[in-house]
Each structure stands twice: as C-alpha cells, then as structure tokens.
N, C-alpha and C. Protein backbone atom coordinates (compact mmCIF):
# COMPACT_ATOMS: atom_id res chain seq x y z
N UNK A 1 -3.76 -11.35 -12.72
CA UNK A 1 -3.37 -12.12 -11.56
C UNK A 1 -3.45 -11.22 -10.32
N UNK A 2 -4.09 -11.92 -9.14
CA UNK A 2 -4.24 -11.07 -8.12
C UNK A 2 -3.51 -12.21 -7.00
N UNK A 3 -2.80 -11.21 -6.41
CA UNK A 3 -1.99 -11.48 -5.14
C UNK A 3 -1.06 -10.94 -3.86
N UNK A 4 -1.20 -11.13 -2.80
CA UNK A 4 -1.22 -12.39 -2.46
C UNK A 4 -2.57 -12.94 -2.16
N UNK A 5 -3.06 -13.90 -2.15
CA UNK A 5 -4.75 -14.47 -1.78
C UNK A 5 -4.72 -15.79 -1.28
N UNK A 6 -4.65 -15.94 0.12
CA UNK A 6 -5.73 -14.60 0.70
C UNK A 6 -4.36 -13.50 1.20
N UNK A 7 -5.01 -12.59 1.54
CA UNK A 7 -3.93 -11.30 1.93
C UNK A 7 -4.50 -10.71 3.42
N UNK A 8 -3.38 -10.41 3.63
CA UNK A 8 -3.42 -9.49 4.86
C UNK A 8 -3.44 -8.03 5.25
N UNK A 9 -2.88 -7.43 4.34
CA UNK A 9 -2.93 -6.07 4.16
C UNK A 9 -3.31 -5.60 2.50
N UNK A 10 -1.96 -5.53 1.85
CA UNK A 10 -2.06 -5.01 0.74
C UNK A 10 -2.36 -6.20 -0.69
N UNK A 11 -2.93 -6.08 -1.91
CA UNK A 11 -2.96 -6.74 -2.87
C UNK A 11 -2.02 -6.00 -4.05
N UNK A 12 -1.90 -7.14 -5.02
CA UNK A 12 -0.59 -6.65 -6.16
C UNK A 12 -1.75 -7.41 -7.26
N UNK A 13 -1.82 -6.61 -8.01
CA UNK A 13 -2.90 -6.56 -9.46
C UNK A 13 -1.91 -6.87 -10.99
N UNK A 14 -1.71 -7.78 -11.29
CA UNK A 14 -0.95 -7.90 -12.24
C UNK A 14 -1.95 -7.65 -13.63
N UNK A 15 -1.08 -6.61 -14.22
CA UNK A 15 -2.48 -5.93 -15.36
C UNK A 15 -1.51 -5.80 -16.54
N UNK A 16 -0.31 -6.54 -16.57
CA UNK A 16 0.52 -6.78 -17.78
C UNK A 16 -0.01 -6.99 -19.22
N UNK A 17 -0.90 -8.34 -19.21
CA UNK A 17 -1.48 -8.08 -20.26
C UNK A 17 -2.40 -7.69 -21.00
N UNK A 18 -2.72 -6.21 -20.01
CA UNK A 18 -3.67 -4.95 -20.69
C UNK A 18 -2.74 -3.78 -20.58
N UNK A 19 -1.67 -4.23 -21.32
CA UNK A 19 -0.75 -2.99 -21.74
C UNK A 19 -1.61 -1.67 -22.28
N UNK A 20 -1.05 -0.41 -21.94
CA UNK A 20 -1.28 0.96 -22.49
C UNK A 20 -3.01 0.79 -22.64
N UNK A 21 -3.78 0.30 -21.47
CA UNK A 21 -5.21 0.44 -21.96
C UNK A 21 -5.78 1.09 -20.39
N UNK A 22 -6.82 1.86 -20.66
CA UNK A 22 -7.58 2.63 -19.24
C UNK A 22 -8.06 1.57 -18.48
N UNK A 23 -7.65 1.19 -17.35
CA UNK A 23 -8.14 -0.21 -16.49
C UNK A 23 -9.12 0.34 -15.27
N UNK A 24 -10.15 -0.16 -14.91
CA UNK A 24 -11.19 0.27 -14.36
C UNK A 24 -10.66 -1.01 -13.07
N UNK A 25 -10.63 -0.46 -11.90
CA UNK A 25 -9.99 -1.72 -10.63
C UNK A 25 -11.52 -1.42 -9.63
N UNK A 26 -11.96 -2.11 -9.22
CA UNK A 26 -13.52 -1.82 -8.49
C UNK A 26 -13.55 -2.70 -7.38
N UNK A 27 -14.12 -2.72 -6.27
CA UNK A 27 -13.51 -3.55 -5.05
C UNK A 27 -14.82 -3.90 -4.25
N UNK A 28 -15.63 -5.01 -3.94
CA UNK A 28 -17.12 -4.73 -3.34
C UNK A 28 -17.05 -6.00 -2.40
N UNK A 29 -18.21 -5.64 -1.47
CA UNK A 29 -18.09 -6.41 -0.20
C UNK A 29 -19.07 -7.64 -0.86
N UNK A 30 -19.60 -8.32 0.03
CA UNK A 30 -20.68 -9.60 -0.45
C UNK A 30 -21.91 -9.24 -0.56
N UNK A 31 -22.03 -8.05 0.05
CA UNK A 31 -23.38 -7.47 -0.26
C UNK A 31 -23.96 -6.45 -1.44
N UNK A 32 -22.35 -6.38 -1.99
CA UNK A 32 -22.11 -5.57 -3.64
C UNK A 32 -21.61 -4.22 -3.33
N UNK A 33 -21.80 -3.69 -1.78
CA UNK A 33 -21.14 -2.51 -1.88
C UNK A 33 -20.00 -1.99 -2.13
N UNK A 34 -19.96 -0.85 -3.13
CA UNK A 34 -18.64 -0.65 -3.82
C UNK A 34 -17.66 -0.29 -2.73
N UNK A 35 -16.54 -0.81 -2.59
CA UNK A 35 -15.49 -0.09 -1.63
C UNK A 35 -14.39 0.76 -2.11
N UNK A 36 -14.21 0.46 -3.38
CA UNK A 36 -13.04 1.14 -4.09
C UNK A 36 -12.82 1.01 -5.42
N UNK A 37 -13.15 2.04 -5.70
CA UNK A 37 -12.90 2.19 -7.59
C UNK A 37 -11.86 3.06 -7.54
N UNK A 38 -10.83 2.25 -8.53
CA UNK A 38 -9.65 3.26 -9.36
C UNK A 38 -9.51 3.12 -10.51
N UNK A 39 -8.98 3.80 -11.43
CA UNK A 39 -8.46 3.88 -12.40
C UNK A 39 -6.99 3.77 -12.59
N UNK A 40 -6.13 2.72 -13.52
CA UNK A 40 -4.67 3.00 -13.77
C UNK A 40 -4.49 2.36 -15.11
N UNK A 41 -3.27 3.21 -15.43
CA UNK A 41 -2.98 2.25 -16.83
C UNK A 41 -1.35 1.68 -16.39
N UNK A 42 -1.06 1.79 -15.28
CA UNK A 42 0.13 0.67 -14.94
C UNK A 42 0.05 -0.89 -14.94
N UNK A 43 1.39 -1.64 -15.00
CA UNK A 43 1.23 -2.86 -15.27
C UNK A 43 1.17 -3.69 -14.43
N UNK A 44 1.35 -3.03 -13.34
CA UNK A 44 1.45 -3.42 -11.84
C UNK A 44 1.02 -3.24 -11.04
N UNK A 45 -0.47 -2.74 -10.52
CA UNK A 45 -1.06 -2.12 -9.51
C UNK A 45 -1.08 -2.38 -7.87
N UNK A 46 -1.15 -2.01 -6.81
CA UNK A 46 -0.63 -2.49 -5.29
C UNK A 46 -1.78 -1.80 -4.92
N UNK A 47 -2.32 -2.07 -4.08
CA UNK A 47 -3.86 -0.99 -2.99
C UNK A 47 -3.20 -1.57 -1.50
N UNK A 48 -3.75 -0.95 -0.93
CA UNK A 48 -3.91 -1.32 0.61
C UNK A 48 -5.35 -1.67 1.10
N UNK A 49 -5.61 -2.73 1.70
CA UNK A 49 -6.96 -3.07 1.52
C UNK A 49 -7.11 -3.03 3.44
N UNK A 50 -7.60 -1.96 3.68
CA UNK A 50 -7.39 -1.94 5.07
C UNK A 50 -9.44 -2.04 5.63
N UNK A 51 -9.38 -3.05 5.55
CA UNK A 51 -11.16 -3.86 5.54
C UNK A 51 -11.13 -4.37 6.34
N UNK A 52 -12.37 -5.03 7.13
CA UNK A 52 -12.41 -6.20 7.96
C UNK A 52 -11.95 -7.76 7.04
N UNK A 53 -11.28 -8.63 8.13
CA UNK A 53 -11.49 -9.98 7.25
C UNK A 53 -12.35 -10.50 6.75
N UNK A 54 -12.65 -11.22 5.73
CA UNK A 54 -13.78 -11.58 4.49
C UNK A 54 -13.31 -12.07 3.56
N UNK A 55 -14.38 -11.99 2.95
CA UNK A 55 -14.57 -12.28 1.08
C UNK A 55 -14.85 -10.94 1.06
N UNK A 56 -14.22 -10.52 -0.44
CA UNK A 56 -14.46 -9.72 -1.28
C UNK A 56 -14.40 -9.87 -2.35
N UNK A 57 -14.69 -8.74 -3.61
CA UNK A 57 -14.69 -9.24 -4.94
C UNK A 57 -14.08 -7.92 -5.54
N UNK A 58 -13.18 -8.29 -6.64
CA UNK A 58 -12.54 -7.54 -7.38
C UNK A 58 -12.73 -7.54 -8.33
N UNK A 59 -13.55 -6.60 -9.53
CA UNK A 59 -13.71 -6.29 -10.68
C UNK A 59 -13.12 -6.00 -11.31
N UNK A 60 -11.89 -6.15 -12.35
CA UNK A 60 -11.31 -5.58 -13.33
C UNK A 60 -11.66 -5.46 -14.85
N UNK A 61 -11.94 -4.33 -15.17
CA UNK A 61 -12.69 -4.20 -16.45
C UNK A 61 -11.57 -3.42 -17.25
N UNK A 62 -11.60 -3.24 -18.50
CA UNK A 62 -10.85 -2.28 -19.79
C UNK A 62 -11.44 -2.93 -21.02
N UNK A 63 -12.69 -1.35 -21.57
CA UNK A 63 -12.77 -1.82 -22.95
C UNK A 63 -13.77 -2.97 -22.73
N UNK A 64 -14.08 -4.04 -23.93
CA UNK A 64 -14.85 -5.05 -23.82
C UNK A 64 -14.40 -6.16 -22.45
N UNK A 65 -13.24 -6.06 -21.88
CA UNK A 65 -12.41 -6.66 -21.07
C UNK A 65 -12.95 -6.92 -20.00
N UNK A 66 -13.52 -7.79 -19.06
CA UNK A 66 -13.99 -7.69 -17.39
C UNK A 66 -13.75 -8.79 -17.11
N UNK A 67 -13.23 -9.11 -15.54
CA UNK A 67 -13.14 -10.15 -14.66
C UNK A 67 -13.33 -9.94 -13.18
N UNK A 68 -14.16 -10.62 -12.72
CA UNK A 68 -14.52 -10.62 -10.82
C UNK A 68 -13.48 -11.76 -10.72
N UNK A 69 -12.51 -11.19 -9.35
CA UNK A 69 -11.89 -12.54 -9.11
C UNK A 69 -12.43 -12.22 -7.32
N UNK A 70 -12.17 -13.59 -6.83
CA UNK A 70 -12.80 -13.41 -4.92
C UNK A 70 -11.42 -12.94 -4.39
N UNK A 71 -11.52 -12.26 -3.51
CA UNK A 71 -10.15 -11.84 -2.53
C UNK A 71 -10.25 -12.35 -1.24
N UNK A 72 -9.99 -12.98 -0.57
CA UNK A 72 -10.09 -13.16 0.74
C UNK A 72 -8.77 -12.10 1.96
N UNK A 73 -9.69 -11.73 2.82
CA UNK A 73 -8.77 -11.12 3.62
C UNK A 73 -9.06 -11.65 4.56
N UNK A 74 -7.78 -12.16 5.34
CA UNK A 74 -7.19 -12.27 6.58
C UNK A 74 -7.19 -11.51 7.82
C-alpha cells in the first residue's frame, strides 16, 4: 500500500506483508528515468519525494515479488 496518493511531499510504503525479506523500493519518472532506488527490510517505509508535480512510478520488488504502482505528486 502506497500513501498518501496523490501526495505532496512525503510517501508511506506499507511493506507489512513482505515481512523479514530484502525489499528493492525504485522510483522513475514517465520517461523511465530512475530517481530513487533503496533498499529496506522495514515494514513501514516513508521517502521524501521532493520532485516536480507529476506522475510517477514506483517499483517494489523482493524475491519473485514485483509491483509498479502510479504516484501522483502534487
């Protein structure tokens, strides 16, 4: 779960149910450029997404695991 969306500053990554696993967080504009790759194994992740307003896309991968969700910023 990603929120708040759309957001204004910061996003909250709910990664609960990929307990105790290496989570790959990846962040790209519409044109695919990467803006931000992290790594965490918390259950709760927060970034500061200090971008122009848009669409963006958020990759979360772990393991066979992946999902793009759209982010919109404000």
């Amino acid at each position: 779960t990603v929120y708040p969306n759309p957001a204004t500053d910061n996003i909250q990554i709910d990664l609960s149910s990929l307990k105790n696993e290496e989570i790959k967080i990846e962040l790209f504009d519409v044109s695919g450029k990467q803006l931000l790759e992290s790594n965490t194994r918390l259950s709760l992740y927060t970034t500061t997404l200090n971008y122009n307003p848009g669409v963006y896309f958020l990759k979360i991968s772990s393991g066979s695991y992946s999902t793009i969700k759209k982010v919109i910023i404000q």
